[in-house]
N, C-alpha and C. Protein backbone atom coordinates (compact mmCIF):
# COMPACT_ATOMS: atom_id res chain seq x y z
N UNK A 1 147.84 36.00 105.11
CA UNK A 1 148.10 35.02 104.07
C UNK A 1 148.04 35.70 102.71
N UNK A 2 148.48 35.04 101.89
CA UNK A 2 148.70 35.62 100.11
C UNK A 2 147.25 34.64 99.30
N UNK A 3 146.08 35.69 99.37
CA UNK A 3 144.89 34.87 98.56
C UNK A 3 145.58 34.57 97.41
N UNK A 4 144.40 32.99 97.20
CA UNK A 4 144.48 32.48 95.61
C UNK A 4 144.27 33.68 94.61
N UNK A 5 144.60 33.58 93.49
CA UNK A 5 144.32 34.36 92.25
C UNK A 5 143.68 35.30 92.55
N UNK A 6 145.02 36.79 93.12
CA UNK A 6 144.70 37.20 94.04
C UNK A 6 144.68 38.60 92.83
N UNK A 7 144.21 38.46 91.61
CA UNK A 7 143.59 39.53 91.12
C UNK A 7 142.66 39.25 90.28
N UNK A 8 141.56 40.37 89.34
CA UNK A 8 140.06 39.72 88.46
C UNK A 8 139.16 40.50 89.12
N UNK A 9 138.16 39.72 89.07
CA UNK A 9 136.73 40.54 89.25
C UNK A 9 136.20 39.86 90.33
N UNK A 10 135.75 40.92 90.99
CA UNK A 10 135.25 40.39 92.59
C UNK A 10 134.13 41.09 92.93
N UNK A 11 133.11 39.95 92.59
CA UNK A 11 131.51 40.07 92.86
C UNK A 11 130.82 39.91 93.61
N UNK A 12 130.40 41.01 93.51
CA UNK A 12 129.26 40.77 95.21
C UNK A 12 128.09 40.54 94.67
N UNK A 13 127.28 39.90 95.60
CA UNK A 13 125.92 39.90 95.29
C UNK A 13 124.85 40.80 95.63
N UNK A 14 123.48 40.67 94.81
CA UNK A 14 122.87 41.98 95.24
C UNK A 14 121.59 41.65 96.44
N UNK A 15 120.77 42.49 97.12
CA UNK A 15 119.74 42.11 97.47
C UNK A 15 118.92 41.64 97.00
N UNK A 16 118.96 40.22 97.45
CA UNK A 16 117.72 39.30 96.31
C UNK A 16 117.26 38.44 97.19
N UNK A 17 115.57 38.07 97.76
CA UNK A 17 115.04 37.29 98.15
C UNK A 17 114.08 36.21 97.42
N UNK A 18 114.65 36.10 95.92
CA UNK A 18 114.54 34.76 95.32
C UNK A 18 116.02 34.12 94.51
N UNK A 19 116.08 33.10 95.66
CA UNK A 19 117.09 32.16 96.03
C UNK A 19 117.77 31.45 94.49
N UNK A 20 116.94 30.92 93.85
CA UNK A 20 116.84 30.15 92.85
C UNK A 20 117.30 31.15 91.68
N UNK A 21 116.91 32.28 91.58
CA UNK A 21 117.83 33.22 90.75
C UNK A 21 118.81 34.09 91.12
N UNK A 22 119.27 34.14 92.22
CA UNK A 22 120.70 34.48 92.56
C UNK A 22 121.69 33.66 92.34
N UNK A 23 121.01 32.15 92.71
CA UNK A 23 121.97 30.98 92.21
C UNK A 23 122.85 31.23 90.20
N UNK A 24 121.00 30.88 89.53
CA UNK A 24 121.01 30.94 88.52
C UNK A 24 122.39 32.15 87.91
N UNK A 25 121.83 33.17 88.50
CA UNK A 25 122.81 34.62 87.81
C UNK A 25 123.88 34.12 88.23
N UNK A 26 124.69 33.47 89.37
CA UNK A 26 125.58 33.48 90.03
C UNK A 26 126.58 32.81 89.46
N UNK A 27 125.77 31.17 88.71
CA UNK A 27 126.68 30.49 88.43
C UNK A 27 126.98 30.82 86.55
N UNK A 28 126.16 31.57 86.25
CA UNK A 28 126.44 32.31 84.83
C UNK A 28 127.89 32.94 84.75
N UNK A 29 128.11 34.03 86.23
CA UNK A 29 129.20 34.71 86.38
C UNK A 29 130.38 33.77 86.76
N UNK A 30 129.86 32.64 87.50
CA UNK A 30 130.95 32.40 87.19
C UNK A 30 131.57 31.15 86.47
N UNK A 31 130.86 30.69 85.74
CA UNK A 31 130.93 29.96 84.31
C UNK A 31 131.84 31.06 83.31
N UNK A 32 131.70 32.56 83.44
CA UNK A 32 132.47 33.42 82.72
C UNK A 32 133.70 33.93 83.08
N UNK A 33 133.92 33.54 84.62
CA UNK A 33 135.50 33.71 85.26
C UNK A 33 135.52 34.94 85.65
N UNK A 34 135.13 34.77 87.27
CA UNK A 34 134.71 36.07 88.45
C UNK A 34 136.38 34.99 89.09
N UNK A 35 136.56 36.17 90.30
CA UNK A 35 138.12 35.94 91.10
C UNK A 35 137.73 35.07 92.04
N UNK A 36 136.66 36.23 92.76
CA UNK A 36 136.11 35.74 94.13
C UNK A 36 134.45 36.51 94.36
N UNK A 37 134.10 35.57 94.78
CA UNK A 37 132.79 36.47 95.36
C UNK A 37 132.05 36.45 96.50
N UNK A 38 131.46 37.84 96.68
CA UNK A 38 131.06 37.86 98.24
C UNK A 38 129.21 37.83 98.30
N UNK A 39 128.86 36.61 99.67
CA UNK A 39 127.52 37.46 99.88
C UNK A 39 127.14 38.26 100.45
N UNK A 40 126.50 38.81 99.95
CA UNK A 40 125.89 40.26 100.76
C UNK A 40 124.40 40.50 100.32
N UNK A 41 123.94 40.44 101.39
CA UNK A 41 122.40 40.74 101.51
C UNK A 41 121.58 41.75 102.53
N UNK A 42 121.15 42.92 101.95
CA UNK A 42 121.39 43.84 103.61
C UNK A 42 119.28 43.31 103.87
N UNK A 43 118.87 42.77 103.17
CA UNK A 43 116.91 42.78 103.19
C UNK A 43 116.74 41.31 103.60
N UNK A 44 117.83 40.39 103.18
CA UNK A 44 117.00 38.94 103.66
C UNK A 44 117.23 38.59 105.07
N UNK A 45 116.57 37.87 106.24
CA UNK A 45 116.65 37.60 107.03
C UNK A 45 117.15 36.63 107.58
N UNK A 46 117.79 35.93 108.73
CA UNK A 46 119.15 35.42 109.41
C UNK A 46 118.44 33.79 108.84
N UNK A 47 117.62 33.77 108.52
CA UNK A 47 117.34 32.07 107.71
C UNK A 47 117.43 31.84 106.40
N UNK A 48 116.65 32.89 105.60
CA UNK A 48 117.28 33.14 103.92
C UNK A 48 118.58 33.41 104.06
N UNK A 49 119.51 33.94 104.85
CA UNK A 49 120.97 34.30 104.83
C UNK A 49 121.71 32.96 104.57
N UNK A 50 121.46 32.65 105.98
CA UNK A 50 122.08 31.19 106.04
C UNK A 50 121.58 29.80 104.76
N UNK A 51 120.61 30.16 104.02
CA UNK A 51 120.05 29.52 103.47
C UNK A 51 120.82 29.64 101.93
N UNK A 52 120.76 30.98 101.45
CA UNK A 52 121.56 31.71 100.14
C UNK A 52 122.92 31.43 100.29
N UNK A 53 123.98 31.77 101.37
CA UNK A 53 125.19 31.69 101.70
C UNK A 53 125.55 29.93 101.34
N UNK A 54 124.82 29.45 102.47
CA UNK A 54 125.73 27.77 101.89
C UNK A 54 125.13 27.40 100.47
N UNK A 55 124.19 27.61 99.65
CA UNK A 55 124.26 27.32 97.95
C UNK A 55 125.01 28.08 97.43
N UNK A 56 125.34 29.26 98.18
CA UNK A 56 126.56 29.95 97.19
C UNK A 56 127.95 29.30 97.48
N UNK A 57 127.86 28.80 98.49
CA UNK A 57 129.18 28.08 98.85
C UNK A 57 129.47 27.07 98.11
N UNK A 58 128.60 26.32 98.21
CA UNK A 58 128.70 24.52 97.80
C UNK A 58 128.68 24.97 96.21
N UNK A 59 128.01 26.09 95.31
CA UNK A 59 128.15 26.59 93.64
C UNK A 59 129.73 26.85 93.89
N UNK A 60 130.37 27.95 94.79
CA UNK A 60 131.42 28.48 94.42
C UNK A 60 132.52 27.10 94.42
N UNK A 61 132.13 26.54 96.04
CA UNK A 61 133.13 25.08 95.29
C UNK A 61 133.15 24.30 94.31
N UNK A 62 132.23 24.64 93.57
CA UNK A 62 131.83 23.79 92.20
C UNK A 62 132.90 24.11 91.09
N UNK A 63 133.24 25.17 91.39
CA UNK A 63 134.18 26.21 90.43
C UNK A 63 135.36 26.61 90.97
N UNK A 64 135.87 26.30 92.07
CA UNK A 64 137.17 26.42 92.46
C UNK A 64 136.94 27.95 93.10
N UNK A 65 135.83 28.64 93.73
CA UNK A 65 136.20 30.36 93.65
C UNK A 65 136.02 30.43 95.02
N UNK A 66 136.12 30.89 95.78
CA UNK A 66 136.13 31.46 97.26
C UNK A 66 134.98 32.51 97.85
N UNK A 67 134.25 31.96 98.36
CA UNK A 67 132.69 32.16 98.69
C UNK A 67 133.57 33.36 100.16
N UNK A 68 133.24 34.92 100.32
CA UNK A 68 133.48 35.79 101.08
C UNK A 68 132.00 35.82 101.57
N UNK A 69 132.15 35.99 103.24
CA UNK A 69 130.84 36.44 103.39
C UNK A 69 131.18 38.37 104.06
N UNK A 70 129.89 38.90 103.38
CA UNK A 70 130.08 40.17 104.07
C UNK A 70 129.30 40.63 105.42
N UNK A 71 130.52 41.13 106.23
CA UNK A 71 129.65 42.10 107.38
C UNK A 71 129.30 40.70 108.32
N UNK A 72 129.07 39.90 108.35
CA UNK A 72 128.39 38.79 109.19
C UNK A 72 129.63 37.44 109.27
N UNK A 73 130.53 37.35 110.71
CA UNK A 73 131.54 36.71 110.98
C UNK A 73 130.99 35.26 111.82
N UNK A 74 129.74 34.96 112.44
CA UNK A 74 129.11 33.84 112.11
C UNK A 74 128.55 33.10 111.64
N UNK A 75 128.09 33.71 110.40
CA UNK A 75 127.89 32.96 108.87
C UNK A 75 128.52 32.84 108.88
N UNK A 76 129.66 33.42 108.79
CA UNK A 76 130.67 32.85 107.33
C UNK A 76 131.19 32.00 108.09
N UNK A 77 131.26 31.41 109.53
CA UNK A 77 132.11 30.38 109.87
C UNK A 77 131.03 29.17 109.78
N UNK A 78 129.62 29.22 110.04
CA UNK A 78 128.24 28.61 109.54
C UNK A 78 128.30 27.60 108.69
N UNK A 79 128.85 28.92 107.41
CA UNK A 79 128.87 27.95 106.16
C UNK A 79 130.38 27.64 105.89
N UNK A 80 131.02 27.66 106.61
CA UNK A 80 132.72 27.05 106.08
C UNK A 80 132.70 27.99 105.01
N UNK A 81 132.70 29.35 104.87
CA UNK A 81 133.21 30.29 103.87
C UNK A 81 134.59 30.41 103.71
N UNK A 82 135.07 30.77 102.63
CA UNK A 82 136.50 31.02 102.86
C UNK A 82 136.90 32.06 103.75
N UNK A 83 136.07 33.15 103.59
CA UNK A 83 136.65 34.46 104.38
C UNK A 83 135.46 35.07 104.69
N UNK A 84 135.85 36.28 105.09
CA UNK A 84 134.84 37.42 105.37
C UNK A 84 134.73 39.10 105.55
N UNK A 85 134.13 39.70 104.93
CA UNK A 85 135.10 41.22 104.49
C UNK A 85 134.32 41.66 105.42
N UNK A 86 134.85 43.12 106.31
CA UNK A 86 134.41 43.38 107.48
C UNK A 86 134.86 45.05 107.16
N UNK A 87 133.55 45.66 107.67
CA UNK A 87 133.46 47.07 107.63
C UNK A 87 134.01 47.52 108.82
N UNK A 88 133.75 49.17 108.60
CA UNK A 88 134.27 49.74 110.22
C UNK A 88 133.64 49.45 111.36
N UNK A 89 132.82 48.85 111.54
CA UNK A 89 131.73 48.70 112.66
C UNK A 89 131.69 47.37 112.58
N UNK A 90 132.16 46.76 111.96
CA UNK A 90 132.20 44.71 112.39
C UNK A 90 132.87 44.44 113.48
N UNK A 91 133.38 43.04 113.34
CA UNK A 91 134.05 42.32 114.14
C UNK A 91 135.65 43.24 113.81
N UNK A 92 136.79 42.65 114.76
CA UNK A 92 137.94 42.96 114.74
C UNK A 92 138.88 41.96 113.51
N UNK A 93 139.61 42.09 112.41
CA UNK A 93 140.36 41.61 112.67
C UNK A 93 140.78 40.02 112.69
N UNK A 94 141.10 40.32 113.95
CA UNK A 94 141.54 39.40 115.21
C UNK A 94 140.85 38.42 115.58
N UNK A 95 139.67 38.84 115.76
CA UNK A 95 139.09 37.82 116.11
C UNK A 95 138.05 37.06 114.87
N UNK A 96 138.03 37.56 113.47
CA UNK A 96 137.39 37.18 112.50
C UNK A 96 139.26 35.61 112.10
N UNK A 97 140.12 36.11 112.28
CA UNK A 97 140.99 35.57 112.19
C UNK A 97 141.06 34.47 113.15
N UNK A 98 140.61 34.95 114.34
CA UNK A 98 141.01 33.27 115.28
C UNK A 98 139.99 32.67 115.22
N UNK A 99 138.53 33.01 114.48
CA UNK A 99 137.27 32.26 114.35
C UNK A 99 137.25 31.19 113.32
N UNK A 100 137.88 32.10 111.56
CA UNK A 100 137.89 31.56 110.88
C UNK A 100 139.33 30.51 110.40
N UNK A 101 140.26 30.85 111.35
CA UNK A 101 141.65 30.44 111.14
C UNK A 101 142.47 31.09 109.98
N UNK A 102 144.02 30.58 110.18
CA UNK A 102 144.88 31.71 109.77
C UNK A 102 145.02 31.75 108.09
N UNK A 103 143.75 30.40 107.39
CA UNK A 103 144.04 30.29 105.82
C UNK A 103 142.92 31.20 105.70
N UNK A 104 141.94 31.87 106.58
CA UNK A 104 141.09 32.58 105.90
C UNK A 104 141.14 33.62 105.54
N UNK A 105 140.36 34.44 104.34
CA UNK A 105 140.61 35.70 103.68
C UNK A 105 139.44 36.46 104.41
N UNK A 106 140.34 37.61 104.84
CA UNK A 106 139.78 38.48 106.11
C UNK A 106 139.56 39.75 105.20
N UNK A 107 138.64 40.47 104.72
CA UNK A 107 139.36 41.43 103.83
C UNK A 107 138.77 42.64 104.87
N UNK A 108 138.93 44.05 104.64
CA UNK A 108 138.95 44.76 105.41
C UNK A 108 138.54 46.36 104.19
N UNK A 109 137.37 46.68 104.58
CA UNK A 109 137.15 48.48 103.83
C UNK A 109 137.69 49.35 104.85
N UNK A 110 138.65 50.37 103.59
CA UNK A 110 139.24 51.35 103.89
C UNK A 110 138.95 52.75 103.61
N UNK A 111 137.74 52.62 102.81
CA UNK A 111 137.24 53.52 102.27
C UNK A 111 137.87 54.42 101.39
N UNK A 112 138.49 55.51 102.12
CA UNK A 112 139.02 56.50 101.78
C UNK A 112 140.76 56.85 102.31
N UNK A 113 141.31 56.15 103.21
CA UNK A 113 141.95 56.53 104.09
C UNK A 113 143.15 55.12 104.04
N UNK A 114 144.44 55.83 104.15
CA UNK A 114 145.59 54.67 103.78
C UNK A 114 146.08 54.69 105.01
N UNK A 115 145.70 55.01 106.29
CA UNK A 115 145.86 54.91 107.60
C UNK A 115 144.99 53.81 107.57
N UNK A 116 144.15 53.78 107.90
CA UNK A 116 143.04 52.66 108.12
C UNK A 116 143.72 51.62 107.74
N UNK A 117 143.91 51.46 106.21
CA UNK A 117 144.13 50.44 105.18
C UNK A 117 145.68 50.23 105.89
N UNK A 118 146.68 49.97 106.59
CA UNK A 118 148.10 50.20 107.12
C UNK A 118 147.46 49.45 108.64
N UNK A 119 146.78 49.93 109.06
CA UNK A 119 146.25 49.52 110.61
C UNK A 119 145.69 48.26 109.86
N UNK A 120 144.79 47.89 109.23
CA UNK A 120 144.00 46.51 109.56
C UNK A 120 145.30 45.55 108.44
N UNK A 121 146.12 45.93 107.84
CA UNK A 121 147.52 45.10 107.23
C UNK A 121 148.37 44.47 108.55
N UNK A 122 148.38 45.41 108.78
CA UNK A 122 149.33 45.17 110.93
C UNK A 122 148.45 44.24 111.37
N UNK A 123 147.03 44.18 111.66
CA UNK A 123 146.19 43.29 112.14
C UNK A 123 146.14 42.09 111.70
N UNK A 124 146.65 42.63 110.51
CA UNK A 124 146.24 40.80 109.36
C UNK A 124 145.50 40.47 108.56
N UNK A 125 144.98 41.36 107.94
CA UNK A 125 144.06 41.69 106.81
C UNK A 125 144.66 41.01 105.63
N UNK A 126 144.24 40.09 104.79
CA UNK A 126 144.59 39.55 103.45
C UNK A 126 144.06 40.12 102.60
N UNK A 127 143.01 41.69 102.52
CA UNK A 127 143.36 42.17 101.25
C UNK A 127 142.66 43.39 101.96
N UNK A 128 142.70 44.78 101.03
CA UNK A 128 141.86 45.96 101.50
C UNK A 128 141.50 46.54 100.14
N UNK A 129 140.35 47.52 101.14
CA UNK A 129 139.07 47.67 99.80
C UNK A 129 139.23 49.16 100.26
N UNK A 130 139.33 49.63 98.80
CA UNK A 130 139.11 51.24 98.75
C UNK A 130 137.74 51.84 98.01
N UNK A 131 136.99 52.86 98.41
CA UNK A 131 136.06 53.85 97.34
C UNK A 131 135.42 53.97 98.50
N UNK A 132 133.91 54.44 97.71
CA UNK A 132 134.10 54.25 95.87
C UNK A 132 134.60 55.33 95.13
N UNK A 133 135.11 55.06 94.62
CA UNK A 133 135.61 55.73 93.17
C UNK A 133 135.22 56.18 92.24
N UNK A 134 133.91 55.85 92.50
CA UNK A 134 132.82 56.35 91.62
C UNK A 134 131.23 56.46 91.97
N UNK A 135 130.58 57.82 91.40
CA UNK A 135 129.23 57.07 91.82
C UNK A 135 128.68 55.67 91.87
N UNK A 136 128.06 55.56 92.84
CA UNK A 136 127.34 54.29 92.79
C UNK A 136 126.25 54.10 92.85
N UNK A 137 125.26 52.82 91.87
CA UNK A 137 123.85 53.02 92.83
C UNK A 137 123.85 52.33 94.14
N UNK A 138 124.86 51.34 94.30
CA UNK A 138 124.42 50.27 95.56
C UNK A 138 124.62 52.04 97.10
N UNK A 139 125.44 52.83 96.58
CA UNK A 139 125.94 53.59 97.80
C UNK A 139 125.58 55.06 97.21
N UNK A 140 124.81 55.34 97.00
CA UNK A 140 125.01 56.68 96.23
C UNK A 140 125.52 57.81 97.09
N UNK A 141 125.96 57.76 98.45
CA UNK A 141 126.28 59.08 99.04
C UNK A 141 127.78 58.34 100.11
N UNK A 142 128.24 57.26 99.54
CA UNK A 142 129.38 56.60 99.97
C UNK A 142 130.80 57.65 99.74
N UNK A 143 131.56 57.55 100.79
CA UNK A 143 132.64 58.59 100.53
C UNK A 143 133.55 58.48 99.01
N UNK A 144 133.93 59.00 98.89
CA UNK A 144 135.14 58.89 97.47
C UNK A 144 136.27 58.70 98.11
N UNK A 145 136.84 58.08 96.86
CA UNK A 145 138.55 57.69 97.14
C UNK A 145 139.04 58.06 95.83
N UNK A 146 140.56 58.70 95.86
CA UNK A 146 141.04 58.98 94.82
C UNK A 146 141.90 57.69 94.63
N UNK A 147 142.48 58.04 93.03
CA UNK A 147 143.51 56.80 92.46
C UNK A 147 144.50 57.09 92.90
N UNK A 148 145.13 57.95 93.43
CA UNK A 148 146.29 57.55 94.73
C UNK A 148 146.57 57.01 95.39
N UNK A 149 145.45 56.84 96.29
CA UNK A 149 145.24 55.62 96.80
C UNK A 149 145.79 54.38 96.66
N UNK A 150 145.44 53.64 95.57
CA UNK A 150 145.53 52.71 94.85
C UNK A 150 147.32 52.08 94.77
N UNK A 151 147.75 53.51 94.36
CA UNK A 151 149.47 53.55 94.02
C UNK A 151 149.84 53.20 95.36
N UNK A 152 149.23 54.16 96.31
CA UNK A 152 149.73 54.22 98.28
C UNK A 152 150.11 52.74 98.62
N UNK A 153 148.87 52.12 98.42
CA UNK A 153 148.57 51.06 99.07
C UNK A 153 149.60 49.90 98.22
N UNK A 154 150.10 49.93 97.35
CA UNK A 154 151.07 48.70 96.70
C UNK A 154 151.98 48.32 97.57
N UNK A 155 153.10 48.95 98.32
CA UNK A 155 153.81 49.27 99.22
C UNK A 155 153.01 48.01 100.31
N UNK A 156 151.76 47.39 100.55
CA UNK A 156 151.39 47.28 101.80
C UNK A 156 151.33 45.34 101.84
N UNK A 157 151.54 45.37 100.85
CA UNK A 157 151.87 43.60 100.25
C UNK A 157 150.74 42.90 100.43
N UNK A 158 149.45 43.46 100.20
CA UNK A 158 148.17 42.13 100.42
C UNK A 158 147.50 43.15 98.79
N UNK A 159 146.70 42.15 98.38
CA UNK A 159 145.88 42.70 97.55
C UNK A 159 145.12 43.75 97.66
N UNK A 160 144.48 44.64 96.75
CA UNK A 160 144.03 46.04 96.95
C UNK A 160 142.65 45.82 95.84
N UNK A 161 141.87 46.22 96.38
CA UNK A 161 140.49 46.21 96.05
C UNK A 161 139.93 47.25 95.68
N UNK A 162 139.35 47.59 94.16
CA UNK A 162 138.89 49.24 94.33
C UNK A 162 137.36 48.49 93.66
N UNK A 163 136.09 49.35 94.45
CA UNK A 163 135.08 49.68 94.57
C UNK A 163 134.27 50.63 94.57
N UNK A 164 133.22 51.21 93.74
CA UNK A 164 132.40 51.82 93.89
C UNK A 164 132.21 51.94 92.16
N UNK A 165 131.37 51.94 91.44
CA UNK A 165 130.51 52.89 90.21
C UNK A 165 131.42 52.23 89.40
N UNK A 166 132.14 51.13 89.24
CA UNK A 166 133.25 50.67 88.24
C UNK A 166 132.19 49.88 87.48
N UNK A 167 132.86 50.46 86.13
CA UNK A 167 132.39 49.76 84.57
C UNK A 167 133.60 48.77 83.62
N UNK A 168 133.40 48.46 82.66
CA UNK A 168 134.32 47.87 81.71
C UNK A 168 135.48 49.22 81.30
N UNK A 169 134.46 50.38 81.19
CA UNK A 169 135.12 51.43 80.77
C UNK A 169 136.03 52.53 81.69
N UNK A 170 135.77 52.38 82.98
CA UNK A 170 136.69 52.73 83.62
C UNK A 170 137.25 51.89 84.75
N UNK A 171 137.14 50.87 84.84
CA UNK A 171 138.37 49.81 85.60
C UNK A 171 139.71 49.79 85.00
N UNK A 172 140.05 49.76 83.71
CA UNK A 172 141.13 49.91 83.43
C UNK A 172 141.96 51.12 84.23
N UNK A 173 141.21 51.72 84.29
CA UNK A 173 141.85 52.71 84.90
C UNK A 173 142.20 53.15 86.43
N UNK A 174 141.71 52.17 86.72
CA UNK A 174 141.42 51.37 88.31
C UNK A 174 143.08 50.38 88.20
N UNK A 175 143.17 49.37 87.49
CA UNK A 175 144.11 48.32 87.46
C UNK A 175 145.34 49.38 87.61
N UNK A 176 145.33 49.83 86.21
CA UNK A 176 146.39 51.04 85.72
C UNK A 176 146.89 51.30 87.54
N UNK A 177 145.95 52.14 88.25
CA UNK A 177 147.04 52.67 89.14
C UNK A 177 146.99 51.82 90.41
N UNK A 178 146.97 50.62 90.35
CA UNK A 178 147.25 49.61 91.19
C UNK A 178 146.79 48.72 91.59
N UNK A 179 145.32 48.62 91.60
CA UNK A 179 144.19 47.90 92.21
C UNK A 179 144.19 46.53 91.41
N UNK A 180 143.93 45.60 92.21
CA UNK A 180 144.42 43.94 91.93
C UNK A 180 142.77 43.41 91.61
N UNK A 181 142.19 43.95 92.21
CA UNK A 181 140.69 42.99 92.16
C UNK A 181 139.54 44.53 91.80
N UNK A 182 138.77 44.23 91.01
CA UNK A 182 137.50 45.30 91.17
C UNK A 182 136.20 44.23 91.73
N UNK A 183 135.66 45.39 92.22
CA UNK A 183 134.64 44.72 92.89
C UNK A 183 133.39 45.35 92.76
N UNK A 184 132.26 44.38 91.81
CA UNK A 184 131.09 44.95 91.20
C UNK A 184 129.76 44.71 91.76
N UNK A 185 128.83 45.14 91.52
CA UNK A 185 127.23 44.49 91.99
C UNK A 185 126.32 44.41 90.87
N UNK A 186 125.88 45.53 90.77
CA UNK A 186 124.73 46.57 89.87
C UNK A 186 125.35 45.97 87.99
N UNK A 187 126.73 46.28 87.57
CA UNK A 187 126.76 46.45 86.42
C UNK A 187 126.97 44.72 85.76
N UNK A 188 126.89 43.67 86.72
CA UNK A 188 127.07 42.54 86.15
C UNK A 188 125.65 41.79 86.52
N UNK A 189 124.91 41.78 87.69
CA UNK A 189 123.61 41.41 88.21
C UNK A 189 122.70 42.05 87.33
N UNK A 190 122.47 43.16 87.34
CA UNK A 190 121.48 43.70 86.47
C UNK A 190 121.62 43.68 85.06
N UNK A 191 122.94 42.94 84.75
CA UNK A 191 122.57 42.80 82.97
C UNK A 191 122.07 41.86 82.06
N UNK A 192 121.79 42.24 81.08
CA UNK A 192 120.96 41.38 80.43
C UNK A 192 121.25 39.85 79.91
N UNK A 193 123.01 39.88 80.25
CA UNK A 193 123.84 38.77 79.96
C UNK A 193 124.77 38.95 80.57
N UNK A 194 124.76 38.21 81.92
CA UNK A 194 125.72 38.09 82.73
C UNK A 194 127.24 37.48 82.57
N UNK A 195 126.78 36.31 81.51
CA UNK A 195 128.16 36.07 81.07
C UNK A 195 129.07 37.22 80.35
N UNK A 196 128.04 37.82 79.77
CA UNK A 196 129.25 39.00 78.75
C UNK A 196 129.54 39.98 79.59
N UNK A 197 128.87 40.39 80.56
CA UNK A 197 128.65 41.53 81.70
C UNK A 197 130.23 41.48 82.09
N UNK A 198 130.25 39.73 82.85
CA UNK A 198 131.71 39.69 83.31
C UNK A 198 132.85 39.44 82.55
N UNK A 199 132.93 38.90 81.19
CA UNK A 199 133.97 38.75 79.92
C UNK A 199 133.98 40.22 79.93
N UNK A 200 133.32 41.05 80.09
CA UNK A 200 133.79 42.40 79.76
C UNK A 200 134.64 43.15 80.18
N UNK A 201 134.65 42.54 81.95
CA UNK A 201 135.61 42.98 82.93
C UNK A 201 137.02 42.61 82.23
N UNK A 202 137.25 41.39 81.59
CA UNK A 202 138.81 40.83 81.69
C UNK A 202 140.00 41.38 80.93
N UNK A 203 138.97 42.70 79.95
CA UNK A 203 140.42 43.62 79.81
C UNK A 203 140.68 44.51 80.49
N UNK A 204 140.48 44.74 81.66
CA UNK A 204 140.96 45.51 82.60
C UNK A 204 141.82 44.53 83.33
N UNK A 205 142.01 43.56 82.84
CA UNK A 205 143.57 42.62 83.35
C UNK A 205 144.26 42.12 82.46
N UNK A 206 144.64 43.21 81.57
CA UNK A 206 146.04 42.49 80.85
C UNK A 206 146.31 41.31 81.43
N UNK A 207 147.10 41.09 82.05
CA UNK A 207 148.09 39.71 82.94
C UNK A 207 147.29 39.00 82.75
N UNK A 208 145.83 38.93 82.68
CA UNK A 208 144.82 37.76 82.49
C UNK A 208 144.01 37.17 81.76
N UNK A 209 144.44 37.93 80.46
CA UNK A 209 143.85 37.62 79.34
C UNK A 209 144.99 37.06 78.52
């Protein structure tokens, strides 16, 4: 399928086991105009999961944005998520597709590699994620991806996702060579003003400002 407003800033969330301020930060970002955002929690456990996930759901419907869950393909059907982004070691695909049905956004990491990213497009992937591209703290020893990449993947007709160590100051340069959505943690969660954190992102989208 062709996601909604299928470029912007695409936020993940960070490891946080107080509920009430993930909300709080959450709906700051997106009171400031995030694309889409994903949960991801690698420390809370399968009851705080399920617990964080549907308030992020029922906030993101508050705002029109599309609640992704990561890595975990029975949550996200749990909480009626829109989609669910799936690493190399998840579910297939295929079957995240016949779980969640054919309007859901399946997204798929490619890391490094435009084979990969070509195989899970054939499968049915509605968008793919490249990096990082940059150091990161969430990954600090995560493979690299060059901005070739980025160009490769236009050719593949679903949205293209670049990830890893992206700032205000170098996403532009991310968009520049193709990438439709950036996707942040660390530099919008940890700031001191989340609303400006993410207004900061939106000149790295001409088209959207």
């Amino acid at each position: 399928m062709s996601p909604p407003r299928s470029s912007g800033l695409y936020l993940l969330t960070p490891d946080s086991l107080d509920t009430a301020h993930l909300l709080s930060q959450t709906r700051s970002a997106l009171q400031a105009g995030i694309t889409w955002l994903q949960y991801r929690n690698k420390v809370a456990d399968a009851h705080l999961r399920h617990e964080q996930a549907m308030a992020l759901r029922r906030l993101c419907d508050e705002y029109g944005v599309p609640l992704i869950i990561n890595d975990d393909l029975p949550l996200a059907d749990a909480v009626r998520a829109a989609g669910v982004h799936l690493g190399e070691h998840d579910d297939s695909i295929a079957t995240a597709r016949a779980t969640l049905g054919p309007n859901a956004l399946v997204g798929a990491s490619c890391y490094d590699d435009i084979e990969r990213a070509k195989h899970a497009v054939a499968k049915g992937a509605s968008y793919i994620a490249f990096g990082a591209f940059f150091a990161s703290p969430t990954k600090p020893v995560a493979r690299r991806a060059k901005l070739q990449l980025l160009d490769e993947a236009r050719s593949l007709g679903v949205p293209t996702v670049a990830i890893g160590g992206i700032t205000p100051d170098n996403g532009g340069l991310l968009t520049a060579a193709g990438a439709d959505l950036l996707a942040v943690i660390s530099s919008v969660y940890q700031a001191p003003d989340i609303g400006a954190a993410v207004r900061a992102y939106h000149s790295c989208f001409p088209d959207k400002t």
